[in-house]
PDB file of N, CA and C in Angstrom:
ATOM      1  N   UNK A   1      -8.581   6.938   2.490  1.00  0.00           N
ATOM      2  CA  UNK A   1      -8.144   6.205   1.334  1.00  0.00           C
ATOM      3  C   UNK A   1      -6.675   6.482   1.090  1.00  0.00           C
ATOM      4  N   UNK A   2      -5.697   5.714   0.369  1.00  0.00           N
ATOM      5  CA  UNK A   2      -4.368   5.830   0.035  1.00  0.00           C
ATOM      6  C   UNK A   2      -4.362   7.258  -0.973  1.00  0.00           C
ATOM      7  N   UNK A   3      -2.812   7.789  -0.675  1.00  0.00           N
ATOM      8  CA  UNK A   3      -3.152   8.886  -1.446  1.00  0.00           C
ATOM      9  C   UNK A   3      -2.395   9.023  -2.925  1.00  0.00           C
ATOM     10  N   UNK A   4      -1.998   7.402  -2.777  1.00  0.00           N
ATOM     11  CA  UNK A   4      -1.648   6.924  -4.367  1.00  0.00           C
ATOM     12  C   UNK A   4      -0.696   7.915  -4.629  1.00  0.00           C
ATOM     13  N   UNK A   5       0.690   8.261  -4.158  1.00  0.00           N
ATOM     14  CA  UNK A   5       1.933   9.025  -4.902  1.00  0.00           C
ATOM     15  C   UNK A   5       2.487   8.820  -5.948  1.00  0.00           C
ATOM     16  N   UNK A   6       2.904   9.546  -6.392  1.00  0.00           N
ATOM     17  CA  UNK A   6       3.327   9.291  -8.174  1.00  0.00           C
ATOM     18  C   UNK A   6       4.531   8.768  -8.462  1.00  0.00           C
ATOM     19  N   UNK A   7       5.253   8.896  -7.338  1.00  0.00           N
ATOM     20  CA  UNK A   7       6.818   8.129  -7.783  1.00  0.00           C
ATOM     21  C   UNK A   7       7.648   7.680  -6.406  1.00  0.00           C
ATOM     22  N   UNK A   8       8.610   7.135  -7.434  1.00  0.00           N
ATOM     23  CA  UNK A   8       9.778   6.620  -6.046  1.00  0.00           C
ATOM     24  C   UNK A   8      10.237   7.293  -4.995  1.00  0.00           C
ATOM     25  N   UNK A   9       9.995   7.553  -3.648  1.00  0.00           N
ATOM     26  CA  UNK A   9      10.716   8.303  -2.839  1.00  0.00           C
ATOM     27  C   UNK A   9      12.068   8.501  -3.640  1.00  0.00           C
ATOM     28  N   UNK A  10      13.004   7.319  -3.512  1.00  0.00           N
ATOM     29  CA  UNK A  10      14.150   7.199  -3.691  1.00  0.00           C
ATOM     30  C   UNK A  10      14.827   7.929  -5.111  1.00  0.00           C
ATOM     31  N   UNK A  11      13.859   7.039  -6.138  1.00  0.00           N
ATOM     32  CA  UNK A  11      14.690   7.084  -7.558  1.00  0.00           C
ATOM     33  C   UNK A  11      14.046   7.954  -8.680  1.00  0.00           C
ATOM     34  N   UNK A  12      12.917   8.750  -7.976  1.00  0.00           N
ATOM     35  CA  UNK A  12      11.740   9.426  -8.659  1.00  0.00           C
ATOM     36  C   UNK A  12      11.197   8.568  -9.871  1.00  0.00           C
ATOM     37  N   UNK A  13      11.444   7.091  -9.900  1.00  0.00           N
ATOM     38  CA  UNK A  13      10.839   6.605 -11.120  1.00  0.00           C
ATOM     39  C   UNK A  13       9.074   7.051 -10.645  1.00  0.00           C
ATOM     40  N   UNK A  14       7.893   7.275 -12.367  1.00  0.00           N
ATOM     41  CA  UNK A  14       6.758   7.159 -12.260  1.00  0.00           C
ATOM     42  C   UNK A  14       6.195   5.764 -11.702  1.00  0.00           C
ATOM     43  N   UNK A  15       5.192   6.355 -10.948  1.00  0.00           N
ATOM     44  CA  UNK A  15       4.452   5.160  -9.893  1.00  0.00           C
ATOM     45  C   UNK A  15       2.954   5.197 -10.526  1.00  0.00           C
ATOM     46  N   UNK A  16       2.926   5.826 -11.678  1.00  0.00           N
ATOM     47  CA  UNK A  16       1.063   5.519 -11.458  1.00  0.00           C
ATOM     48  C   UNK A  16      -0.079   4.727 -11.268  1.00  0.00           C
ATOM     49  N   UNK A  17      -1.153   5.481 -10.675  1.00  0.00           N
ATOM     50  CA  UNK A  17      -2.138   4.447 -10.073  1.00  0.00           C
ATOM     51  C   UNK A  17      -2.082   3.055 -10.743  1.00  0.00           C
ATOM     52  N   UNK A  18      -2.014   3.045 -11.533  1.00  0.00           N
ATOM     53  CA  UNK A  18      -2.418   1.414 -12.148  1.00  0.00           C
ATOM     54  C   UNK A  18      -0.601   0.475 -12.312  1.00  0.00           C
ATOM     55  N   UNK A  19       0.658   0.987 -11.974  1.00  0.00           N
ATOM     56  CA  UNK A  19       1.779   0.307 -11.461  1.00  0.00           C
ATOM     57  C   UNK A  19       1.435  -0.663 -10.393  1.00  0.00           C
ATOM     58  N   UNK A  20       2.126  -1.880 -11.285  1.00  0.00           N
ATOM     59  CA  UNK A  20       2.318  -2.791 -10.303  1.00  0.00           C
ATOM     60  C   UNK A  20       3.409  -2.815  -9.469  1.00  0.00           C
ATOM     61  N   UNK A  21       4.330  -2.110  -9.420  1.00  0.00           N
ATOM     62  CA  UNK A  21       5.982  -1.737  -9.052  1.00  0.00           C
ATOM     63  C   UNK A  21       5.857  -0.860  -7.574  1.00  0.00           C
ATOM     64  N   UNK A  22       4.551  -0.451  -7.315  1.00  0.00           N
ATOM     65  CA  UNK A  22       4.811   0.663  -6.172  1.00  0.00           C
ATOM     66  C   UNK A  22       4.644  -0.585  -5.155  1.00  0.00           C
ATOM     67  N   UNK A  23       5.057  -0.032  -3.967  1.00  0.00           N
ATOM     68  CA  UNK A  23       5.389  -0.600  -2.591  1.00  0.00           C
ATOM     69  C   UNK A  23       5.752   0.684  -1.518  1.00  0.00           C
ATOM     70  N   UNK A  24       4.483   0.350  -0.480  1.00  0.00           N
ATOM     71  CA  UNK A  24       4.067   1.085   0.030  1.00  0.00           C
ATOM     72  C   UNK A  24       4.551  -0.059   1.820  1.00  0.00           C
ATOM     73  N   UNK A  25       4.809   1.289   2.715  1.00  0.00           N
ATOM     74  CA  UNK A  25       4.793   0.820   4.279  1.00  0.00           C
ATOM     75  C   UNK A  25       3.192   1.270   4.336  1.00  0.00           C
ATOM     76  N   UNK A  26       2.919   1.188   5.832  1.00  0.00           N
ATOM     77  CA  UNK A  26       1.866   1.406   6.668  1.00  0.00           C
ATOM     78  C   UNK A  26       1.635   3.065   6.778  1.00  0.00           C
ATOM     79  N   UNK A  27       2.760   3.843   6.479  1.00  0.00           N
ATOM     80  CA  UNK A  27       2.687   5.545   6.732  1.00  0.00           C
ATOM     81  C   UNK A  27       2.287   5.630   5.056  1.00  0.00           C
ATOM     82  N   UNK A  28       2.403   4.757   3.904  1.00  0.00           N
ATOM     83  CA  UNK A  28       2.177   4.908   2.430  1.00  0.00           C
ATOM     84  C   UNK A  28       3.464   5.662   2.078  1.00  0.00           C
ATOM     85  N   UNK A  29       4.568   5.329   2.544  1.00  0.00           N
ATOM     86  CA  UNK A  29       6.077   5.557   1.872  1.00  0.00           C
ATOM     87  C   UNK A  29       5.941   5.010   1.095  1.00  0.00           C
ATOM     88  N   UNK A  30       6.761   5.477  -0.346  1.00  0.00           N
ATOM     89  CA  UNK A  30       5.912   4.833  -1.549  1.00  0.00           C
ATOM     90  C   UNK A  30       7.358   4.948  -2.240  1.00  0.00           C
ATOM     91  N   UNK A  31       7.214   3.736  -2.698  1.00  0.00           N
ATOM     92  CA  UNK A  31       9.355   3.388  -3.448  1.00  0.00           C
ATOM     93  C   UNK A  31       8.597   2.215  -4.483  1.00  0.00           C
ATOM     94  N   UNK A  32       9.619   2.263  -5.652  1.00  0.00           N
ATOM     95  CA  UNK A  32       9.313   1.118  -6.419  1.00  0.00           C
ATOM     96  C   UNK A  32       9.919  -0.281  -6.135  1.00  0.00           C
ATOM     97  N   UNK A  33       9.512  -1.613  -6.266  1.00  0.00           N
ATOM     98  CA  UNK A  33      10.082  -2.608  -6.077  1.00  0.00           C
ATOM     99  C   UNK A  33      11.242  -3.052  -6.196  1.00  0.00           C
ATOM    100  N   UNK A  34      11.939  -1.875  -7.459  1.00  0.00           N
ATOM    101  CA  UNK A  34      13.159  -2.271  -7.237  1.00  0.00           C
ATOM    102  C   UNK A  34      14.223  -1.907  -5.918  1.00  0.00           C
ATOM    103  N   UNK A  35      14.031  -0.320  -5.861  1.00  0.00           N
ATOM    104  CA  UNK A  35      14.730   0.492  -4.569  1.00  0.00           C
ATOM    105  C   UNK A  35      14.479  -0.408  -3.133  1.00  0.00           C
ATOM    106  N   UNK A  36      12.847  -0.871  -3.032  1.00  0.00           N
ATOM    107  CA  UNK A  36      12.866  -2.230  -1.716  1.00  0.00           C
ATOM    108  C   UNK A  36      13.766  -3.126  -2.109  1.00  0.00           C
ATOM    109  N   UNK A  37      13.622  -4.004  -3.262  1.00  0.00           N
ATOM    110  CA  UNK A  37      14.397  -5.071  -3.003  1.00  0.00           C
ATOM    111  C   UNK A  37      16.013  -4.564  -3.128  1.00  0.00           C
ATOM    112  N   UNK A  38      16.463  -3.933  -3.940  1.00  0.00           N
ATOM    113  CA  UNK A  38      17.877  -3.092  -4.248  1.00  0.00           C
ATOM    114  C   UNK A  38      18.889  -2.469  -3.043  1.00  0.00           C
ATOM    115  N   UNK A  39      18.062  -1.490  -2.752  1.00  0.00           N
ATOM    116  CA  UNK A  39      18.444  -0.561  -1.856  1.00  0.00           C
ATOM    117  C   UNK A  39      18.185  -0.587  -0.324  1.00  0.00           C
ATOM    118  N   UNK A  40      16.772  -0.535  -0.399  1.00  0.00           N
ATOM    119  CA  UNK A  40      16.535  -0.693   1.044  1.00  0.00           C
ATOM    120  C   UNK A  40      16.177  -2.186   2.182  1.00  0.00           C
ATOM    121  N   UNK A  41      16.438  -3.467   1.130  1.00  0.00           N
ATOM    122  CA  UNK A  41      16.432  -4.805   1.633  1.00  0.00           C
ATOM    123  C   UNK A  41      15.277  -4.678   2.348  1.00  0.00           C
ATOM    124  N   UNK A  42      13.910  -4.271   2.128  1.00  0.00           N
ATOM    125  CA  UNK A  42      12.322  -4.562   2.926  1.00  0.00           C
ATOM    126  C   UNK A  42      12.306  -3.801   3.889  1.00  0.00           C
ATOM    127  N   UNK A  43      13.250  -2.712   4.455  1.00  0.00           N
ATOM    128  CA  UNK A  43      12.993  -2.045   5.172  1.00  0.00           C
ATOM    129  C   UNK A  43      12.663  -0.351   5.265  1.00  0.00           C
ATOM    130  N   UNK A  44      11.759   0.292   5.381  1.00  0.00           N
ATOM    131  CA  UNK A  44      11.094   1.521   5.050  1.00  0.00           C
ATOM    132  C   UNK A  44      12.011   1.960   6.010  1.00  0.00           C
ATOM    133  N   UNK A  45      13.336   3.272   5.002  1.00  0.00           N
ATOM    134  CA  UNK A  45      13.654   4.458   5.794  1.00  0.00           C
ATOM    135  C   UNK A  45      13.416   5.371   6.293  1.00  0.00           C
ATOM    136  N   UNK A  46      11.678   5.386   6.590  1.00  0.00           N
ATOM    137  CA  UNK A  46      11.223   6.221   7.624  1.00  0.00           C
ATOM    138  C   UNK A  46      10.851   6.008   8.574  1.00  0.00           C
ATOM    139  N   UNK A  47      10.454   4.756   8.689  1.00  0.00           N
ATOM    140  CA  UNK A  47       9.843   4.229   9.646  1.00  0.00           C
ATOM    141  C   UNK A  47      10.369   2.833  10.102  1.00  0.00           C
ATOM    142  N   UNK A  48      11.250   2.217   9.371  1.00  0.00           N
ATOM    143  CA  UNK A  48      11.520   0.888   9.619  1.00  0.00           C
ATOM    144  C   UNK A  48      10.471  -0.235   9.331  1.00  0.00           C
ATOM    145  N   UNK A  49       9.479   0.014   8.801  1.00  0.00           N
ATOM    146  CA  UNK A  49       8.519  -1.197   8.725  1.00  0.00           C
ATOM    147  C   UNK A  49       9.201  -1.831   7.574  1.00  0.00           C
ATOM    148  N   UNK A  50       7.980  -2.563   7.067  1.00  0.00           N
ATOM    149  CA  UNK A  50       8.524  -3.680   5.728  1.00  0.00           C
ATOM    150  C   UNK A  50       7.236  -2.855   4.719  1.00  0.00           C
ATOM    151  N   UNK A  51       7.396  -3.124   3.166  1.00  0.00           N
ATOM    152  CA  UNK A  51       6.922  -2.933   2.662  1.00  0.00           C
ATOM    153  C   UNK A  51       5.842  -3.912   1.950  1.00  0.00           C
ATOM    154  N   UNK A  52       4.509  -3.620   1.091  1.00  0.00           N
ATOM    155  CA  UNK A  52       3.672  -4.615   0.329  1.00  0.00           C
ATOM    156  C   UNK A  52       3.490  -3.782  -0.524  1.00  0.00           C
ATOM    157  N   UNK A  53       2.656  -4.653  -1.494  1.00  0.00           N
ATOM    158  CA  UNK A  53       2.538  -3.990  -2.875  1.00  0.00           C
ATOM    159  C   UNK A  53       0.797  -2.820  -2.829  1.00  0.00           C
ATOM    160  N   UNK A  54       1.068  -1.768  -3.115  1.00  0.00           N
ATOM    161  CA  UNK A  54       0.251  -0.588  -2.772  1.00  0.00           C
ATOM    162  C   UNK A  54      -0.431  -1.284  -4.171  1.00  0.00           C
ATOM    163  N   UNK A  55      -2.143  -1.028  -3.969  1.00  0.00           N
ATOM    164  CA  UNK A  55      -3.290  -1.601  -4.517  1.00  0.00           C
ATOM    165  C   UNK A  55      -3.616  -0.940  -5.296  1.00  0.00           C
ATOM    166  N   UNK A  56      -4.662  -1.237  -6.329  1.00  0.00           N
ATOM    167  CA  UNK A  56      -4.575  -0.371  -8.069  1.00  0.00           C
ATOM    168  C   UNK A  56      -5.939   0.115  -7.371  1.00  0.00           C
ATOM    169  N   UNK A  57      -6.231   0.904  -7.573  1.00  0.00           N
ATOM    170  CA  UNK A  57      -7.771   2.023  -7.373  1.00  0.00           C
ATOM    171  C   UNK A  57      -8.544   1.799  -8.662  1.00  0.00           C
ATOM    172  N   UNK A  58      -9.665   1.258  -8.118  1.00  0.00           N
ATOM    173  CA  UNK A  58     -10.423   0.967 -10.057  1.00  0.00           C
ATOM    174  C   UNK A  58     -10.601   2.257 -10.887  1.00  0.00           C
ATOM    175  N   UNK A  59     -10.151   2.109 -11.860  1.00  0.00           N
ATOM    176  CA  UNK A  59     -10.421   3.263 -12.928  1.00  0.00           C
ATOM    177  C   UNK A  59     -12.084   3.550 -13.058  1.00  0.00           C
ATOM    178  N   UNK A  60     -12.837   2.334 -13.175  1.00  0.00           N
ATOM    179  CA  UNK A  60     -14.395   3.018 -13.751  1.00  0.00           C
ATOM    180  C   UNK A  60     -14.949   2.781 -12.273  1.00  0.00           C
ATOM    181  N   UNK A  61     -15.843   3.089 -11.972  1.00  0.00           N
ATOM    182  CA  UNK A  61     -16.956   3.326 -11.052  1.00  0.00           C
ATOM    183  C   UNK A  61     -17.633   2.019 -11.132  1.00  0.00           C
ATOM    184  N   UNK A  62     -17.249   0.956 -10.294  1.00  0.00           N
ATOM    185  CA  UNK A  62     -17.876  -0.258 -10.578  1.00  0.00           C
ATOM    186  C   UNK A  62     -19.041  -0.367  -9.067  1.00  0.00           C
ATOM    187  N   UNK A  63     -18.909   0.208  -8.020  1.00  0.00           N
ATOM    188  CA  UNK A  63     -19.981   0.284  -7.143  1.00  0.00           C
ATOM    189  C   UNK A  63     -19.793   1.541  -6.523  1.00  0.00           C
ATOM    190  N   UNK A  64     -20.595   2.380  -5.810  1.00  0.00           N
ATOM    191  CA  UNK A  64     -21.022   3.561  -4.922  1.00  0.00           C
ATOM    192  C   UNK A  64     -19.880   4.501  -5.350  1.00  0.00           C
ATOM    193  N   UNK A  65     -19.278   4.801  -6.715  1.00  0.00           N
ATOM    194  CA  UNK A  65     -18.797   6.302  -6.814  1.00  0.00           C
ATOM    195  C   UNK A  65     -17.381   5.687  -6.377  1.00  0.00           C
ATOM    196  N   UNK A  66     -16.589   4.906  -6.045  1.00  0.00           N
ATOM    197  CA  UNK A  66     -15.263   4.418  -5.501  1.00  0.00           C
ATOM    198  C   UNK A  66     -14.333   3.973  -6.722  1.00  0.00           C
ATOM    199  N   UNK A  67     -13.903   5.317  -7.409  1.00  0.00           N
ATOM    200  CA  UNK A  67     -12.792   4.867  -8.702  1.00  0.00           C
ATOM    201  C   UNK A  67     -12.149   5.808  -8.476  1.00  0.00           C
ATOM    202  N   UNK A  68     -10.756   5.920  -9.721  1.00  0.00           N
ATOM    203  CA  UNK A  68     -10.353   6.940  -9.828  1.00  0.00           C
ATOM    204  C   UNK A  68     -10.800   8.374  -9.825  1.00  0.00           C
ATOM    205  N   UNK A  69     -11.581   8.457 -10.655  1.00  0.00           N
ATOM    206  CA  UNK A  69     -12.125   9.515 -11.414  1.00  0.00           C
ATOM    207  C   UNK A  69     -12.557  10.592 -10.346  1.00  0.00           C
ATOM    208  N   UNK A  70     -13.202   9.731  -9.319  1.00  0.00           N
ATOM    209  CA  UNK A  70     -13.943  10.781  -8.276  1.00  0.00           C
ATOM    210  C   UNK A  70     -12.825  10.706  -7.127  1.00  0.00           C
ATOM    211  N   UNK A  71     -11.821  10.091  -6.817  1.00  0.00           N
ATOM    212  CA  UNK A  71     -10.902   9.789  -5.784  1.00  0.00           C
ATOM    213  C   UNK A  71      -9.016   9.519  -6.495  1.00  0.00           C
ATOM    214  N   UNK A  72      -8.982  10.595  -6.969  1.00  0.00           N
ATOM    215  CA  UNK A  72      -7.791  10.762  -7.889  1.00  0.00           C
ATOM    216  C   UNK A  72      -6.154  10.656  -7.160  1.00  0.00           C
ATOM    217  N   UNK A  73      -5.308  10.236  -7.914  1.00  0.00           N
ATOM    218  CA  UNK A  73      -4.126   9.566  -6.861  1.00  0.00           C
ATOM    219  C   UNK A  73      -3.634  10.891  -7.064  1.00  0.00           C
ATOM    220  N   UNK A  74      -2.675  11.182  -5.609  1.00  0.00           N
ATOM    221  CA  UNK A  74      -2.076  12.227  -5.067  1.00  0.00           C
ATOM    222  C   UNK A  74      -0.754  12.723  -6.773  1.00  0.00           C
ATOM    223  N   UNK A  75      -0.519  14.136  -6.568  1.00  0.00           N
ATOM    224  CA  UNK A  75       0.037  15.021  -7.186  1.00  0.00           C
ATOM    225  C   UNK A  75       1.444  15.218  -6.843  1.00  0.00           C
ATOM    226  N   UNK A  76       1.585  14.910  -5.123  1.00  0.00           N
ATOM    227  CA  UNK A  76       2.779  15.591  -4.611  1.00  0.00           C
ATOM    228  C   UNK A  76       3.909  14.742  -4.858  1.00  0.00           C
ATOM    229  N   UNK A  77       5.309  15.232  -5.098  1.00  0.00           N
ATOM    230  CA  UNK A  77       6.116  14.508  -5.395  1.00  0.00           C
ATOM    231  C   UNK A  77       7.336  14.696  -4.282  1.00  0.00           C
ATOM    232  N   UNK A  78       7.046  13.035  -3.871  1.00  0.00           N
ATOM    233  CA  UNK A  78       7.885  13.155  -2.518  1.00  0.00           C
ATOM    234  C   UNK A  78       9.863  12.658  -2.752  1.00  0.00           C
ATOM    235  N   UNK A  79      10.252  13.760  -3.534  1.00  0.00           N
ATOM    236  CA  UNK A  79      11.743  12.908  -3.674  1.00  0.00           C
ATOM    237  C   UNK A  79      12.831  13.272  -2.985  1.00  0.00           C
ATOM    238  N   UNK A  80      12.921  11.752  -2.172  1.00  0.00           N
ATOM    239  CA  UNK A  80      14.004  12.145  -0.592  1.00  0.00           C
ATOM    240  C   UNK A  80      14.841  10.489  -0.938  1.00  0.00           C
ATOM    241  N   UNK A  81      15.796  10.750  -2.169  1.00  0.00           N
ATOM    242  CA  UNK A  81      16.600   9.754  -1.967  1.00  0.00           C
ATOM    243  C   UNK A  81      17.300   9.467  -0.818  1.00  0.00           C
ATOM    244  N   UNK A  82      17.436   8.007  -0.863  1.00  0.00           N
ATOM    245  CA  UNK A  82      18.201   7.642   0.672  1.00  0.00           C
ATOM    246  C   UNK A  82      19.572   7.490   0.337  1.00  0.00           C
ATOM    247  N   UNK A  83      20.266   7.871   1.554  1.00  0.00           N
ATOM    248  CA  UNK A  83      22.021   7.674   1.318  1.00  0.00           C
ATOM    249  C   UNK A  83      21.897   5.757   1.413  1.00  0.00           C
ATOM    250  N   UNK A  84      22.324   5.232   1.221  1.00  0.00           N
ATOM    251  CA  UNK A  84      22.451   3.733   1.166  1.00  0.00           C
ATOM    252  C   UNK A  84      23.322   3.848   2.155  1.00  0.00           C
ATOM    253  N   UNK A  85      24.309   4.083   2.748  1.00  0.00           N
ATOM    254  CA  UNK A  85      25.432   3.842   3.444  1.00  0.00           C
ATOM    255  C   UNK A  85      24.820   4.146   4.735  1.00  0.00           C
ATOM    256  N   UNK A  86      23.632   5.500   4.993  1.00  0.00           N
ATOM    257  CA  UNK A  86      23.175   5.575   6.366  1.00  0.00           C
ATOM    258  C   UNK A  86      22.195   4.700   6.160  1.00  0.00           C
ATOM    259  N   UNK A  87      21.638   4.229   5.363  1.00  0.00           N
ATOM    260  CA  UNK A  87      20.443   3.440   5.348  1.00  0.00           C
ATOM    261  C   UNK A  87      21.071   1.676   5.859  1.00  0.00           C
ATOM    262  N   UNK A  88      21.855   1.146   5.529  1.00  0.00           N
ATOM    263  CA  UNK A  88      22.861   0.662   6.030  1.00  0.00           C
ATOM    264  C   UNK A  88      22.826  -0.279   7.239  1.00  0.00           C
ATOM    265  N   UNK A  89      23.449   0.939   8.317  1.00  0.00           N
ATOM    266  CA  UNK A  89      23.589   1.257   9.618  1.00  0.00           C
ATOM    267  C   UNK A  89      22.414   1.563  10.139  1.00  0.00           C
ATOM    268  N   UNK A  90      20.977   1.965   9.742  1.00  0.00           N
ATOM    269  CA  UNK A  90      20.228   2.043  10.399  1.00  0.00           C
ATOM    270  C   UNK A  90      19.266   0.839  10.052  1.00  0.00           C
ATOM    271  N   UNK A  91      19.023   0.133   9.285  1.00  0.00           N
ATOM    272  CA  UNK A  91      18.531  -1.074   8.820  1.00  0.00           C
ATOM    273  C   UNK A  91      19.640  -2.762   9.434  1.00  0.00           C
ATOM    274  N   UNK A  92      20.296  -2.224   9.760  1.00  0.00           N
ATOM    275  CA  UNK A  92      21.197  -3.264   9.425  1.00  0.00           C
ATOM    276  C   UNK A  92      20.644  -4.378  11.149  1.00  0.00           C
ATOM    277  N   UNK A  93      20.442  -4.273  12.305  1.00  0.00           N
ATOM    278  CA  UNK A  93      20.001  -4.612  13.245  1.00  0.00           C
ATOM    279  C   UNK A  93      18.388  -4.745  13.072  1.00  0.00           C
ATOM    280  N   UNK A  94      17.587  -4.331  12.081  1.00  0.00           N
ATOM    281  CA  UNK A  94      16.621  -4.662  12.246  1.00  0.00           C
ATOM    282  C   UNK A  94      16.365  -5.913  10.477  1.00  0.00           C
ATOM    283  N   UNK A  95      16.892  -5.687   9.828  1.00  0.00           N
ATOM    284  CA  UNK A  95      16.539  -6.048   8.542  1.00  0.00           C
ATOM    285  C   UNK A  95      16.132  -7.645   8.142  1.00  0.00           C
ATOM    286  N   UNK A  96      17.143  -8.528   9.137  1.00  0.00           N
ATOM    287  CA  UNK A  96      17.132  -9.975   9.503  1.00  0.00           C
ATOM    288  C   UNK A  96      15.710 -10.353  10.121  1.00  0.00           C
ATOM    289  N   UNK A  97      14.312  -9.362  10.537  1.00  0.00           N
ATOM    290  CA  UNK A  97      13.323  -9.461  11.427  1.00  0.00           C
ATOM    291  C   UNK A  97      12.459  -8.907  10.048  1.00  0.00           C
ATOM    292  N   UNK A  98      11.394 -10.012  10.209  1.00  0.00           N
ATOM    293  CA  UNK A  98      10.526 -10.391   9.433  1.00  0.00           C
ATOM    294  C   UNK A  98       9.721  -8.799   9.677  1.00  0.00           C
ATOM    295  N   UNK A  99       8.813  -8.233   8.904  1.00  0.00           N
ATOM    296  CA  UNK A  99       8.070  -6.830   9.130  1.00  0.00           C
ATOM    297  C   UNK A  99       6.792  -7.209  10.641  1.00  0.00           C
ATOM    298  N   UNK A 100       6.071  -8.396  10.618  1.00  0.00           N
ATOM    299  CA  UNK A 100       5.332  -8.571  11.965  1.00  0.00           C
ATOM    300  C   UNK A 100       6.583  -8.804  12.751  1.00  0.00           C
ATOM    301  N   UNK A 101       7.536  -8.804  13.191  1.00  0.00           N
ATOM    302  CA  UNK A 101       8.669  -8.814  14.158  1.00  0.00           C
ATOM    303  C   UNK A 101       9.208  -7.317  14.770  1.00  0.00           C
ATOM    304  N   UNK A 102       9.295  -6.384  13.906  1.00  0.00           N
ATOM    305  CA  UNK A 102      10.059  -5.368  13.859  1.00  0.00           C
ATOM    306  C   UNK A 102       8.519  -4.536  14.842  1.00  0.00           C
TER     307      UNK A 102
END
């Protein structure tokens, strides 16, 4: 299951489970919508993928035990702002390529 991070890589804004603002790659690099569209133009500085919008985890227990409550979003706080200027240069040859391209 996603491990639902609490904030912006980038800008440490709060991400909680029920934010519509988080945006997540395929590794669950987890940045708010603004830092994708702002900063990193759709491209994940760890990996280069593209980003989508990371999914709300139901709060109540609506079938087999699968909510928050029993499957609680992650604690750890991952804050590794990106330099924009290397982000840049390393985005900059791939960024024009759609995320199924890259």
């Amino acid at each position: 299951m996603l491990e639902l991070r609490p904030t912006c890589e980038h800008c440490n804004k709060a991400l909680p489970p029920t934010s519509t603002e988080a945006r997540i790659c395929s590794y669950e690099c987890t940045f708010c919508a603004d830092c994708v569209d702002r900063v990193l133009a759709d491209v994940c500085p760890n990996c280069g993928g593209g980003f989508a919008p990371r999914p709300i985890r139901p709060a109540r227990n609506w079938k087999g035990g699968n909510h928050l409550g029993k499957d609680p979003a992650g604690t750890t706080v991952r804050h590794r702002p990106v330099d924009p200027a290397a982000h840049a240069l390393f985005s900059e040859p791939i960024r024009g390529l759609r995320p199924e391209q890259r």
